[in-house]
C-alpha atoms as a PDB file:
ATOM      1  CA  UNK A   1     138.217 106.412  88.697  1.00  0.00           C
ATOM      2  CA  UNK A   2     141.164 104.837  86.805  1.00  0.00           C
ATOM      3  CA  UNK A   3     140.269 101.512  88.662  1.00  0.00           C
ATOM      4  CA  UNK A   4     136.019 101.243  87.330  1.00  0.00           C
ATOM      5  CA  UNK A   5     135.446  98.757  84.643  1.00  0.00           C
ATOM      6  CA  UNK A   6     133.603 101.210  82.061  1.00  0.00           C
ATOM      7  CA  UNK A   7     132.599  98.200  80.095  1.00  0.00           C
ATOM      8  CA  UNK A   8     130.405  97.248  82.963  1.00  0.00           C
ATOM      9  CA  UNK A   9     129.372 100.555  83.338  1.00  0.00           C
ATOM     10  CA  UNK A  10     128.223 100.958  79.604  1.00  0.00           C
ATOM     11  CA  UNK A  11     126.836  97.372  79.551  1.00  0.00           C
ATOM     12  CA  UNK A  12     124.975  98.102  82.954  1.00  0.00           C
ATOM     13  CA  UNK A  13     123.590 101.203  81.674  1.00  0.00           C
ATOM     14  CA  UNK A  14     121.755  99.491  78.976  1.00  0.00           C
ATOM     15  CA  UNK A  15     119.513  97.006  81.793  1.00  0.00           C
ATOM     16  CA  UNK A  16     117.474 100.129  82.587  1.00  0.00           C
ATOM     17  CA  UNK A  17     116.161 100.286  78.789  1.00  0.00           C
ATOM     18  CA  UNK A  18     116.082  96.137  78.428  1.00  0.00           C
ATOM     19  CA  UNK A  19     114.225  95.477  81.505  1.00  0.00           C
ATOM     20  CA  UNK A  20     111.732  98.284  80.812  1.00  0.00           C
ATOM     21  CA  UNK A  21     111.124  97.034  77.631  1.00  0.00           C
ATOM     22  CA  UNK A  22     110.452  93.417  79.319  1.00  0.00           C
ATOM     23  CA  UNK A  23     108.901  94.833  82.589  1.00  0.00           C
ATOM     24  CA  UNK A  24     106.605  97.366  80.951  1.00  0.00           C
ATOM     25  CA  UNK A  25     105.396  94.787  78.594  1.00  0.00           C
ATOM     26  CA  UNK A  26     101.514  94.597  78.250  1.00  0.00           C
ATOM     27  CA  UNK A  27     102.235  90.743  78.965  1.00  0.00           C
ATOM     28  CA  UNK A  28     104.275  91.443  82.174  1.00  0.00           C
ATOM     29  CA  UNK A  29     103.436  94.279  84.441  1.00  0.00           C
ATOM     30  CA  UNK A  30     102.273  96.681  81.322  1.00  0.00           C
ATOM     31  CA  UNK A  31      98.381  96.653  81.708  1.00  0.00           C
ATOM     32  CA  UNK A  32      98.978  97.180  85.409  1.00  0.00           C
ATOM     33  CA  UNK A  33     100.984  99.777  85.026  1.00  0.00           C
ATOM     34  CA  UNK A  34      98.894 101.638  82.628  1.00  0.00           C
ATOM     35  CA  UNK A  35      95.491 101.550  84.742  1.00  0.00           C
ATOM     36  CA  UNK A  36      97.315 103.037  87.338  1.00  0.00           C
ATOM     37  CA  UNK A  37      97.795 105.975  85.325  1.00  0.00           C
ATOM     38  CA  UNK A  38      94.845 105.936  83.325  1.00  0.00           C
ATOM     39  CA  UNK A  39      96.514 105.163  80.050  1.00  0.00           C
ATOM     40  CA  UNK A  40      95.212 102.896  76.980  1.00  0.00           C
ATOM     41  CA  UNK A  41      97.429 101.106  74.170  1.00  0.00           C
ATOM     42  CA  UNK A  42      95.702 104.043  72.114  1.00  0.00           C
ATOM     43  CA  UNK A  43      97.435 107.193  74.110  1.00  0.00           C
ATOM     44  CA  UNK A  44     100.727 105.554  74.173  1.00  0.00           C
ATOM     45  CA  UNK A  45     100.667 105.097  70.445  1.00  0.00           C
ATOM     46  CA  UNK A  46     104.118 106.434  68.850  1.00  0.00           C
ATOM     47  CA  UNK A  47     105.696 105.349  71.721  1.00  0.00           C
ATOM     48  CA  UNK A  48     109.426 107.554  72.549  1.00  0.00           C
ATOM     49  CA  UNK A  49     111.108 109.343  69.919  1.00  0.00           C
ATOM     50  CA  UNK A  50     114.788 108.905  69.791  1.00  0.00           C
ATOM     51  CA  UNK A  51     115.665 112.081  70.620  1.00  0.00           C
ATOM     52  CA  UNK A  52     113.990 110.870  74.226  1.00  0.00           C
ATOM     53  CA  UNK A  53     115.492 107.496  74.107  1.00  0.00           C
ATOM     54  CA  UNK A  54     118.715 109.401  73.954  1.00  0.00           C
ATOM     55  CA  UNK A  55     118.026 111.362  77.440  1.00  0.00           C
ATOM     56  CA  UNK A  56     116.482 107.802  78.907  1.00  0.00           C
ATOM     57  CA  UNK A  57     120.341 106.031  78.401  1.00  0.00           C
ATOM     58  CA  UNK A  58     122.312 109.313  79.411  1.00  0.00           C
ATOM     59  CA  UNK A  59     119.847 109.272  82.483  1.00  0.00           C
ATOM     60  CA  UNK A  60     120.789 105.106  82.963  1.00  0.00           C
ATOM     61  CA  UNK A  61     124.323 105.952  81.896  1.00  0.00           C
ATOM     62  CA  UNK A  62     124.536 108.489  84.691  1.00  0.00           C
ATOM     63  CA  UNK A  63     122.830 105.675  87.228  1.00  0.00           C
ATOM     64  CA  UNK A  64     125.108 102.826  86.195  1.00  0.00           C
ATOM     65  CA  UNK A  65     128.404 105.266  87.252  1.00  0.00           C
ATOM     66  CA  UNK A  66     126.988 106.240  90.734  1.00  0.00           C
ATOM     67  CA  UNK A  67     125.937 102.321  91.042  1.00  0.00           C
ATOM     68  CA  UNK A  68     129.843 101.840  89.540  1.00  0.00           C
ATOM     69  CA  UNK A  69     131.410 103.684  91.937  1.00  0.00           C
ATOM     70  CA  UNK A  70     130.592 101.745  94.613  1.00  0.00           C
ATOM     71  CA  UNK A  71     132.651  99.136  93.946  1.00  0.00           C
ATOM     72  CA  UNK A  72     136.040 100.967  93.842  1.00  0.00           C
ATOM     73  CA  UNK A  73     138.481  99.152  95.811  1.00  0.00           C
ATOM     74  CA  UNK A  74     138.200 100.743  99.052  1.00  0.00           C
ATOM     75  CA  UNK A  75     134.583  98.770  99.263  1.00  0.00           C
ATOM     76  CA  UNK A  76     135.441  96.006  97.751  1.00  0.00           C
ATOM     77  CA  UNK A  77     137.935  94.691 100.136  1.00  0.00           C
ATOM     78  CA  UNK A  78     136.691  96.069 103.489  1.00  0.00           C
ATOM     79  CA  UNK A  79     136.543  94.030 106.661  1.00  0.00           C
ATOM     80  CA  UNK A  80     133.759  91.484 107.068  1.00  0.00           C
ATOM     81  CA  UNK A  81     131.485  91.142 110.699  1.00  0.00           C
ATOM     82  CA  UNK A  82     134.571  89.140 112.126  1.00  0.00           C
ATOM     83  CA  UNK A  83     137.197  92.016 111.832  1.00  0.00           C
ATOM     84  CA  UNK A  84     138.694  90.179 108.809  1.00  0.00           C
ATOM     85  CA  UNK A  85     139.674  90.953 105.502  1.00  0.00           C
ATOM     86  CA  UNK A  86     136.722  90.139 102.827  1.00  0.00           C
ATOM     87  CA  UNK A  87     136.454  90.056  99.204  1.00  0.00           C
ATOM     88  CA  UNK A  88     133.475  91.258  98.443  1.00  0.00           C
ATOM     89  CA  UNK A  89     133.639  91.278  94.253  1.00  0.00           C
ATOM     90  CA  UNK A  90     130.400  89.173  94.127  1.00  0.00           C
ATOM     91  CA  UNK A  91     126.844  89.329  92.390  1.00  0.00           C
ATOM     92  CA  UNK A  92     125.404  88.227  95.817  1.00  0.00           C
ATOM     93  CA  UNK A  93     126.893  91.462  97.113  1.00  0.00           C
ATOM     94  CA  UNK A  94     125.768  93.766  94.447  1.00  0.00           C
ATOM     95  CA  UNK A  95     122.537  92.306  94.388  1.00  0.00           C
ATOM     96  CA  UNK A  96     122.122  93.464  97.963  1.00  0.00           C
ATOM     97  CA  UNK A  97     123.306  96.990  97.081  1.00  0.00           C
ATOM     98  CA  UNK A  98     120.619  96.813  94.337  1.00  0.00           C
ATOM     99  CA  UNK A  99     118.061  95.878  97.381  1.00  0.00           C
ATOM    100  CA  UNK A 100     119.198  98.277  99.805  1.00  0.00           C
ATOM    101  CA  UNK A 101     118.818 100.973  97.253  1.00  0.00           C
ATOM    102  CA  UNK A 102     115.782 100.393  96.314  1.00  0.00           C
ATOM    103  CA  UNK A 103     114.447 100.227  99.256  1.00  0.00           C
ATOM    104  CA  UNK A 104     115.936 103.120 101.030  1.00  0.00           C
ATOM    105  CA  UNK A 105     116.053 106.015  98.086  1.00  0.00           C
ATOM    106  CA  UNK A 106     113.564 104.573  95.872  1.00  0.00           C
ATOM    107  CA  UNK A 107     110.918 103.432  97.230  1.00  0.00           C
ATOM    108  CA  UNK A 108     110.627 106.534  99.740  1.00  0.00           C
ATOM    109  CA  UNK A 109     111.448 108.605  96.581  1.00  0.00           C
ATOM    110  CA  UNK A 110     108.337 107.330  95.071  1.00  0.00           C
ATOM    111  CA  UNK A 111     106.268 107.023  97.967  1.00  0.00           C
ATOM    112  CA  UNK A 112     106.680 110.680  98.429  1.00  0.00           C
ATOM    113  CA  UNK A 113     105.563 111.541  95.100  1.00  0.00           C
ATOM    114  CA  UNK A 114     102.635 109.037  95.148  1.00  0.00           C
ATOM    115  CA  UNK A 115     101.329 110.751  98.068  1.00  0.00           C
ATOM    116  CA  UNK A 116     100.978 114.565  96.782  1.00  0.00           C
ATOM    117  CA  UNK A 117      99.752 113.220  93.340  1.00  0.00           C
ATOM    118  CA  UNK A 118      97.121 111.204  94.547  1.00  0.00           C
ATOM    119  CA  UNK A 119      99.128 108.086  93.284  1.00  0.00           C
ATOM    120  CA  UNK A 120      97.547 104.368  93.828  1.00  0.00           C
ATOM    121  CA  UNK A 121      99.663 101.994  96.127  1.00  0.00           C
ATOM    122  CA  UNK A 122      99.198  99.950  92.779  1.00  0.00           C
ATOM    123  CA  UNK A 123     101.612 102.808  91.389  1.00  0.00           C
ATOM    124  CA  UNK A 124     104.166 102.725  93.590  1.00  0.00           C
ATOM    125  CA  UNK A 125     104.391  98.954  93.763  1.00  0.00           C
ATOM    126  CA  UNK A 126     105.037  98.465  90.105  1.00  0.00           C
ATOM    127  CA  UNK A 127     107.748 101.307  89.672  1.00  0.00           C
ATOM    128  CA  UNK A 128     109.648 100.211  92.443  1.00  0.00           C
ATOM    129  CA  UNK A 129     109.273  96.500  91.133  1.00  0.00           C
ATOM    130  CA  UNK A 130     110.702  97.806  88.162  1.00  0.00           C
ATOM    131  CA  UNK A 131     113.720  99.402  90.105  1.00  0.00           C
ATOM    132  CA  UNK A 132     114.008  96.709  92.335  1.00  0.00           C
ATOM    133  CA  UNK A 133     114.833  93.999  89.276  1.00  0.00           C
ATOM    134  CA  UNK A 134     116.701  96.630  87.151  1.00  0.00           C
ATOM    135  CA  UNK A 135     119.050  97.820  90.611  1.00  0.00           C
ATOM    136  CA  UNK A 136     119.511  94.743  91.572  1.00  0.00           C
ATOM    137  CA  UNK A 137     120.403  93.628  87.790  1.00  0.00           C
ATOM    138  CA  UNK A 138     123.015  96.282  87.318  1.00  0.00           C
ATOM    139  CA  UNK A 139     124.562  96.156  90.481  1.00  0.00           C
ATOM    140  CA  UNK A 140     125.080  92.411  90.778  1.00  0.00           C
ATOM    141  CA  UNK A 141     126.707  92.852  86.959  1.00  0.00           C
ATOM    142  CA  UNK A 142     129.021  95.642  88.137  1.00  0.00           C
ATOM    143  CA  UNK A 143     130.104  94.537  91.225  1.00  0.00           C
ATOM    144  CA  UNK A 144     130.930  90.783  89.673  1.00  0.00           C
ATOM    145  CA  UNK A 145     132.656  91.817  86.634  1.00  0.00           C
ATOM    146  CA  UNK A 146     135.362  93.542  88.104  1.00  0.00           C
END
């Protein structure tokens, strides 16, 4: 692990919080979000305390050094479709990570969870919207700033 750019981790693990805060956003995707699970500005009064905003970046912190550890060397200059030797230290390519995993472990993550609590389609699209910008967001960052 000598060879992961903690910097980038640290920095990526912040994009979970700063993209919910955007995403979330009554103005954004917020009002859609909360009719699909029956909240009102009223209930969510008080918002987090910090003692939960604390778990929320250890949680992020621990998802930016799995998404970090991707891009360790071995990955990062593998062999392209032709057989040849590839560079692949790009946003491009970490954006793609960012798809492929949401897609393939979040959104059947959620789905799965929508379905035995009676969860709206509605539900599941705006969560993994959310995890779609923010994965894509922190992998691009971490695999370009090598």
């Amino acid at each position: 692990m000598d060879k992961l750019n903690y910097a980038a981790v640290f920095t990526a693990s912040l994009m979970p919080i700063f993209f919910g805060f955007i995403y979330y956003h009554p103005k954004a995707f917020g009002n859609i979000w909360m009719r699909a699970n029956g909240f009102t500005l009223e209930s969510l009064q008080g918002g987090p305390r910090p003692v939960l905003m604390l778990a929320v970046y250890v949680m992020s912190l621990m998802l930016s050094l799995w998404c970090g550890l991707q891009y360790m060397d071995i990955h990062q200059t593998s062999l392209d479709f032709n057989d040849q030797p590839h560079d692949w230290t790009t946003w491009q390519h970490g954006f793609v990570h960012g798809f492929a995993m949401t897609l393939f472990v979040v959104l059947p993550l959620l789905g799965i969870n929508a379905v035995f609590e009676r969860r709206s389609l509605t539900y599941v699209a705006v969560h993994t919207g959310y995890w779609f910008v923010t994965l894509c967001g922190m992998n691009a960052l971490l695999s370009a700033w090598r």
